[in-house]
N, C-alpha and C. Protein backbone atom coordinates (compact mmCIF):
# COMPACT_ATOMS: atom_id res chain seq x y z
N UNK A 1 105.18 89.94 75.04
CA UNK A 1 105.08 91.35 75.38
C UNK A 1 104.99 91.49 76.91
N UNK A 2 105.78 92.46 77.66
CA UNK A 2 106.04 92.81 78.82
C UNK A 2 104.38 93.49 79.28
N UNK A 3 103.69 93.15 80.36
CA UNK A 3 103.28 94.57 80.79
C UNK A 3 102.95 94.24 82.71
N UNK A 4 103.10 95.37 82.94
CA UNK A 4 102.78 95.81 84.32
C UNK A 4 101.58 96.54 84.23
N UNK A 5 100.71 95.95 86.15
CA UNK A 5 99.99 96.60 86.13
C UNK A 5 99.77 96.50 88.08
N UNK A 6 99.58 97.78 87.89
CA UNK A 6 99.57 98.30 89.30
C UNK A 6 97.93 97.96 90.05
N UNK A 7 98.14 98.13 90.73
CA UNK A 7 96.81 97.95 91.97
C UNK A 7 96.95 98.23 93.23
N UNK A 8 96.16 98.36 93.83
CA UNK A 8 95.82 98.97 95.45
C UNK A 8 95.64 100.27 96.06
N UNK A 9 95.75 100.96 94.78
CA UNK A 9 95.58 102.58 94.94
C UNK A 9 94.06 103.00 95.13
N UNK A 10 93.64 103.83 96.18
CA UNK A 10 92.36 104.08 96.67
C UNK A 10 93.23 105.49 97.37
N UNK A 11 91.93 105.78 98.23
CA UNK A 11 91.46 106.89 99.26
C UNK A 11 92.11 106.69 100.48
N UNK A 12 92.54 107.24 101.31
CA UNK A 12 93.21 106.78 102.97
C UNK A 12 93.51 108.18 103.43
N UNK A 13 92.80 108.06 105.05
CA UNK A 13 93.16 109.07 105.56
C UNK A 13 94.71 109.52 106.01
N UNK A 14 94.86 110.58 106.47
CA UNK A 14 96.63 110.37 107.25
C UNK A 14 96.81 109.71 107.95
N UNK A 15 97.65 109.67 108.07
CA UNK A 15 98.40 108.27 108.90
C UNK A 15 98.02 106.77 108.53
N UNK A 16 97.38 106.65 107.59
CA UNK A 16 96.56 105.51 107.17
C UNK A 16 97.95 104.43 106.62
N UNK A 17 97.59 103.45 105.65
CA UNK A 17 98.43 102.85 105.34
C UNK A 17 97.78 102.21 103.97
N UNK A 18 98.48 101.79 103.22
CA UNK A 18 98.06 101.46 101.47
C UNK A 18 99.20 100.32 101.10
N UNK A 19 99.12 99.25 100.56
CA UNK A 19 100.09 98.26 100.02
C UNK A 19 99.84 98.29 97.95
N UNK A 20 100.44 99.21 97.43
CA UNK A 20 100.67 99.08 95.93
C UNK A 20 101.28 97.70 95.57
N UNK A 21 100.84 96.77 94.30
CA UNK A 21 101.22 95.93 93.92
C UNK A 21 101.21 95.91 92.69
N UNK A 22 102.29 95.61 91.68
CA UNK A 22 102.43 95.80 90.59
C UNK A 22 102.72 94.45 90.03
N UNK A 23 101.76 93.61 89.17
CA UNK A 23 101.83 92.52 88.24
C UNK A 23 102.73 92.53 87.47
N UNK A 24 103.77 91.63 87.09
CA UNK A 24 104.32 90.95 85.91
C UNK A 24 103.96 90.26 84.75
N UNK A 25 103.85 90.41 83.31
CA UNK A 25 102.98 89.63 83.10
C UNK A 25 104.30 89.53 81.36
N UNK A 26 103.78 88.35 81.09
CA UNK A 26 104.99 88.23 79.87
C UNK A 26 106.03 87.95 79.82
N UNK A 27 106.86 87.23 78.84
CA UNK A 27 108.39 87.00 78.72
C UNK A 27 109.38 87.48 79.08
N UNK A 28 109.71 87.28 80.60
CA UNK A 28 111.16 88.43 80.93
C UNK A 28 112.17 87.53 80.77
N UNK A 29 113.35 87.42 80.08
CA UNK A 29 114.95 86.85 80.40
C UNK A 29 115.45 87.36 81.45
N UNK A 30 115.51 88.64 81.91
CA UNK A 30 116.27 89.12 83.11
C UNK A 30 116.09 90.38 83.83
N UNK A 31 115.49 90.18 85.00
CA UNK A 31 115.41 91.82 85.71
C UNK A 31 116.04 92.55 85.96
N UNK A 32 116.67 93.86 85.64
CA UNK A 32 117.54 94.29 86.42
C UNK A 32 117.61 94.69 87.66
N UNK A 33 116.24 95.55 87.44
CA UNK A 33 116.14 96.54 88.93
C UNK A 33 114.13 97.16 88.60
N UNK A 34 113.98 96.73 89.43
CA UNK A 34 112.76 97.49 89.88
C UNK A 34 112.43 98.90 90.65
N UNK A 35 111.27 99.32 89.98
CA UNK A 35 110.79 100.90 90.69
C UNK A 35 109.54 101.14 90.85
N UNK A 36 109.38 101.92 91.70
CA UNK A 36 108.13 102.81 91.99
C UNK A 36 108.47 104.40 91.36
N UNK A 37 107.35 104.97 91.28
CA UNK A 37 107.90 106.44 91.12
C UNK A 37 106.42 106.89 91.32
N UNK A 38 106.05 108.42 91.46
CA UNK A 38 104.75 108.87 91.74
C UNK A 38 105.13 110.53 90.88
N UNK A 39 103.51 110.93 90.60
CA UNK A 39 103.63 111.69 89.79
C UNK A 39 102.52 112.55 90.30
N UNK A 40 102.54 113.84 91.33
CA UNK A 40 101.06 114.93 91.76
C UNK A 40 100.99 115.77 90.82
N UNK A 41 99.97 115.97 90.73
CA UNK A 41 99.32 116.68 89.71
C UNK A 41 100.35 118.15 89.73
N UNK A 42 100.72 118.32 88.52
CA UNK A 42 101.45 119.44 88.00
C UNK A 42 103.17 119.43 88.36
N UNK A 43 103.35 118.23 88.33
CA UNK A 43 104.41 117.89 88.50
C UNK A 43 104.98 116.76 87.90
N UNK A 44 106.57 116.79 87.87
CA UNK A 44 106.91 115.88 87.24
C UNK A 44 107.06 114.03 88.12
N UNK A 45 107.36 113.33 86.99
CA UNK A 45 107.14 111.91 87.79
C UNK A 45 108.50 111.86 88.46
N UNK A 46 108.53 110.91 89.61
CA UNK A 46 109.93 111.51 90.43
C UNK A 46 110.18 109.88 90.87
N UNK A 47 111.23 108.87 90.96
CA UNK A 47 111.34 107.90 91.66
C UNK A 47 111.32 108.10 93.49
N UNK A 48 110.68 106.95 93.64
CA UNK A 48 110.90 106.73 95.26
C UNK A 48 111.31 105.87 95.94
N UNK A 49 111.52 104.92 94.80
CA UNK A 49 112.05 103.75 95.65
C UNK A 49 112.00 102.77 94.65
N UNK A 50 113.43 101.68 94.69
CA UNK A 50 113.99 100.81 93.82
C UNK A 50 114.44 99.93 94.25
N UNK A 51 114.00 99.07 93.95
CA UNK A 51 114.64 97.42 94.42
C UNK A 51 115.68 96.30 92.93
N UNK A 52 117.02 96.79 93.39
CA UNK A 52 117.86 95.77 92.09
C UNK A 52 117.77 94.26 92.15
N UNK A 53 118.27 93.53 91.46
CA UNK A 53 117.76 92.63 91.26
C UNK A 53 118.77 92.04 92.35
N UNK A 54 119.44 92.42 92.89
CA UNK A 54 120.24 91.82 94.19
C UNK A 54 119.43 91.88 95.49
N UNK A 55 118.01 92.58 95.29
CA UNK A 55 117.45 92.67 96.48
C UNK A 55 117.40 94.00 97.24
N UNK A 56 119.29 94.88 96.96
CA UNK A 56 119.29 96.12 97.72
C UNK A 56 118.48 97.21 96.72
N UNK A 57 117.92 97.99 98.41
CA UNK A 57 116.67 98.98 97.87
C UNK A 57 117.20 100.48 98.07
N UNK A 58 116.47 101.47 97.66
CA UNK A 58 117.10 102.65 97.62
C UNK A 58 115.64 103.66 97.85
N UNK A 59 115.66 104.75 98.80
CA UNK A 59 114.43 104.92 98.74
C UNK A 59 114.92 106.55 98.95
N UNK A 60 114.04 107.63 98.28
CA UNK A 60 113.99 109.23 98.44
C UNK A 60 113.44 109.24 99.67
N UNK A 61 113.99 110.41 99.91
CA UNK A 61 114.28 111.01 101.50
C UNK A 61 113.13 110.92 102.04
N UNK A 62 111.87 111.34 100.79
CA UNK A 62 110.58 111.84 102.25
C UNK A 62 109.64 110.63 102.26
N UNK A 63 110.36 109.50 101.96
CA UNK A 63 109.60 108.24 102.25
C UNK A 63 110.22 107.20 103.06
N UNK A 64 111.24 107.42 103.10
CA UNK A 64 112.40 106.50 104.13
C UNK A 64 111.67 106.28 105.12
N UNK A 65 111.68 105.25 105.63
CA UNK A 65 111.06 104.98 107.36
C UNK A 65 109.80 104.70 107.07
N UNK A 66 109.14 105.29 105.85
CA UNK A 66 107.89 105.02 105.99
C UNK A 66 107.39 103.81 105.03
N UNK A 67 107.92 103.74 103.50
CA UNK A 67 107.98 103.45 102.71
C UNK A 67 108.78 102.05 102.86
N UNK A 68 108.10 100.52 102.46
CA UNK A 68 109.00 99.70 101.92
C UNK A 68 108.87 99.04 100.71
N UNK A 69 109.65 98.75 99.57
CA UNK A 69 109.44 98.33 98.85
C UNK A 69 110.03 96.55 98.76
N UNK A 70 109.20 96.08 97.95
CA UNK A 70 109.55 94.49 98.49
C UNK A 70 109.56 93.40 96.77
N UNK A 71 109.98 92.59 96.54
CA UNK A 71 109.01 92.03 95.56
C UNK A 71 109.30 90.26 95.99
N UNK A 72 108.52 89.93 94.97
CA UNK A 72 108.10 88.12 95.24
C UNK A 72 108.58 87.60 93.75
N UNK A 73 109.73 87.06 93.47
CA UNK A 73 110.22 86.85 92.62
C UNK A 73 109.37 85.07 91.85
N UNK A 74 109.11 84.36 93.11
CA UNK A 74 107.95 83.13 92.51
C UNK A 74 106.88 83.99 91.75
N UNK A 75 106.43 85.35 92.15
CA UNK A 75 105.20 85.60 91.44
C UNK A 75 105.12 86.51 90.72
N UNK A 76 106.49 87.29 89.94
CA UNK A 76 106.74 88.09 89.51
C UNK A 76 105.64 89.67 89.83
N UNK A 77 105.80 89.52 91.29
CA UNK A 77 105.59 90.89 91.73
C UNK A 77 105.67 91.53 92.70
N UNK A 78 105.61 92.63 92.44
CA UNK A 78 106.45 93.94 93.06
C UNK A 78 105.33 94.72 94.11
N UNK A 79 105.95 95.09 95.34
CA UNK A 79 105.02 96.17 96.56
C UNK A 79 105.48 97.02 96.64
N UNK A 80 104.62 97.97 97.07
CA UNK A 80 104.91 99.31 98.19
C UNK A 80 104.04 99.38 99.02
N UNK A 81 104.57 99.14 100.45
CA UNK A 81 103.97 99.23 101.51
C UNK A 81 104.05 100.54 102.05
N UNK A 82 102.86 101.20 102.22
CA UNK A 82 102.92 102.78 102.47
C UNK A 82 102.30 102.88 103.92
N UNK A 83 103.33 103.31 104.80
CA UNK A 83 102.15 103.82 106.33
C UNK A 83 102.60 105.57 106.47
N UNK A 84 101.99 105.79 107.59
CA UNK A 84 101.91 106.90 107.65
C UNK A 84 101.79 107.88 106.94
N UNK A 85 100.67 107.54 105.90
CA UNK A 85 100.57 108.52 104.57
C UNK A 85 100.14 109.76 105.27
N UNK A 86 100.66 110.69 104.11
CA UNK A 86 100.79 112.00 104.06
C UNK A 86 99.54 112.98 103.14
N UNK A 87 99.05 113.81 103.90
CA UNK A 87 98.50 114.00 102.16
C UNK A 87 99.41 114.72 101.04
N UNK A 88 100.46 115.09 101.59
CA UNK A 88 101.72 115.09 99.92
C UNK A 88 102.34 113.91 99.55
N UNK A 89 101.61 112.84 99.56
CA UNK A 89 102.19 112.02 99.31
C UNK A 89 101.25 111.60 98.06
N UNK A 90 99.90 112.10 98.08
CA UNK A 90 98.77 112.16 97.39
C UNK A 90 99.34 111.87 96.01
N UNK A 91 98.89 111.23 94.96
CA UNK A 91 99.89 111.65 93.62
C UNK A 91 99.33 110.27 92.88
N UNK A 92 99.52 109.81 91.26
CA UNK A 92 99.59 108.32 90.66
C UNK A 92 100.98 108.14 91.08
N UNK A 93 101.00 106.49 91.50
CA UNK A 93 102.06 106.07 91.67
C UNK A 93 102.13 104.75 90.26
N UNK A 94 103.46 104.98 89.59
CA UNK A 94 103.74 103.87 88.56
C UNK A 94 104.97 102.86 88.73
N UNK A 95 104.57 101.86 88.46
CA UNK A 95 105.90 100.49 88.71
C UNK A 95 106.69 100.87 87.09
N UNK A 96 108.03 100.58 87.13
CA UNK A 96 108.18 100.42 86.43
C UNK A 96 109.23 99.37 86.34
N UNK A 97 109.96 98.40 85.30
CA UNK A 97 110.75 97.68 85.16
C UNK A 97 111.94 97.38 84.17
N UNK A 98 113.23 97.02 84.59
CA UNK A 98 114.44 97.76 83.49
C UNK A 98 114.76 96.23 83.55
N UNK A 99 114.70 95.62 82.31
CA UNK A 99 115.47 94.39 81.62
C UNK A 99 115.27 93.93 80.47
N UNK A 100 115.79 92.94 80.36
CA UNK A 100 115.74 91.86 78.75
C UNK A 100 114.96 91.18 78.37
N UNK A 101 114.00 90.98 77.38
CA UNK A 101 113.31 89.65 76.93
C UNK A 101 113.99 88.60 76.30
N UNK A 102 115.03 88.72 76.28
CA UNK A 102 116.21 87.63 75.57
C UNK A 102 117.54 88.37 75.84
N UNK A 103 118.42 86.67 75.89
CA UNK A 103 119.69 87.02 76.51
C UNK A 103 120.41 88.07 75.16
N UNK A 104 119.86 87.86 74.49
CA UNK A 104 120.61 88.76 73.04
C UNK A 104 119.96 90.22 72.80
N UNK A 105 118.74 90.30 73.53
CA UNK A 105 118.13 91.50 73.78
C UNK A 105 118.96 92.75 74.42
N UNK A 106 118.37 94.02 73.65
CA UNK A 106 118.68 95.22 74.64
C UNK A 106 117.86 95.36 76.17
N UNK A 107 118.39 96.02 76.92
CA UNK A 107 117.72 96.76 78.26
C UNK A 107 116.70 97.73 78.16
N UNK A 108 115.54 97.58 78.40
CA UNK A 108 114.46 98.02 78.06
C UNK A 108 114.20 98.48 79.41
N UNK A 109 112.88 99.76 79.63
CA UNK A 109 112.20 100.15 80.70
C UNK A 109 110.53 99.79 80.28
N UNK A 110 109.91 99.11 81.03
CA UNK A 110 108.41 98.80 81.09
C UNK A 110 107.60 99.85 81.59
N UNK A 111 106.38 100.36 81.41
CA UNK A 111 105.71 100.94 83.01
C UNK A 111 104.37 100.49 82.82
N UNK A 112 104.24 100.53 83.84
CA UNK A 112 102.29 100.34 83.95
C UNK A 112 101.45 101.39 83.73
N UNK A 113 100.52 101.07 84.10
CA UNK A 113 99.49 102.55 83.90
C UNK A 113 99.17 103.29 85.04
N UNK A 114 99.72 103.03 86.34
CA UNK A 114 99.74 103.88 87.05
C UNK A 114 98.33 103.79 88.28
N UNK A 115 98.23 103.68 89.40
CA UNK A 115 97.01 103.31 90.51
C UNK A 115 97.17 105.36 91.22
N UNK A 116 96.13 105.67 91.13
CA UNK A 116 95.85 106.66 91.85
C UNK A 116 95.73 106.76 93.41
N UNK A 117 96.86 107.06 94.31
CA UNK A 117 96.55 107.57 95.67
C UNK A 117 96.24 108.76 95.99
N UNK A 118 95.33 108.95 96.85
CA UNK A 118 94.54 109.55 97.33
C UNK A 118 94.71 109.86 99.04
N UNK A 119 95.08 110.71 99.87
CA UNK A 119 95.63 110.78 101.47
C UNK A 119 95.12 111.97 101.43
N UNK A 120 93.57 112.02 102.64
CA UNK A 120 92.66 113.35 102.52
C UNK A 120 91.82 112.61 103.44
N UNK A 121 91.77 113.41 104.80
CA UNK A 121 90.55 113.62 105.52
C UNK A 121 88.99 113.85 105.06
């Protein structure tokens, strides 16, 4: 059984900086592509940034420059390095992951349970 689980989500003032890390844990055959996505209260969950399994990343507009996403494939896991937080940036952020547990397997999406950020004076 697949599961992810996020960490490093706390409190930080603006401009502060936060590193999200999301665990691997369980039988994967093959990754496709990795994600972040964040979800503020009364809103829907929105991607921000994706790393395929080729490495190239893709990131929404109001995190570009600020935002990198990275992962460590020896340790099956995944970052988001956050600076210059915002407080709209405030929100749960969730990993999620699109692949196979066997080469005969369908393409599946994983998610974690999600680390709460917090960007507030």
């Amino acid at each position: 059984q697949v599961q992810l689980v996020e960490s490093g989500g706390g409190l930080v003032q603006p401009g502060g900086s936060l590193r999200l890390s999301c665990a691997v844990s369980g039988s994967i055959f093959s990754i496709y592509a990795m994600a972040w996505y964040c979800q503020a209260p009364g809103k829907q969950r929105e991607l921000i940034a994706r790393i395929a399994r080729d490495g190239t990343t893709n990131y929404e507009d109001s995190v570009k420059g600020r935002f990198t996403i990275s992962r460590d494939n020896a340790n099956n896991t995944m970052y988001l390095q956050m600076n210059s937080l915002k407080p709209e940036d405030t929100a749960v952020y969730y990993c999620k992951l699109l692949g196979k547990v066997s080469e005969s397997g369908y393409v599946a999406q994983y998610w974690g349970q999600g680390t709460q950020v917090t960007v507030s004076s």
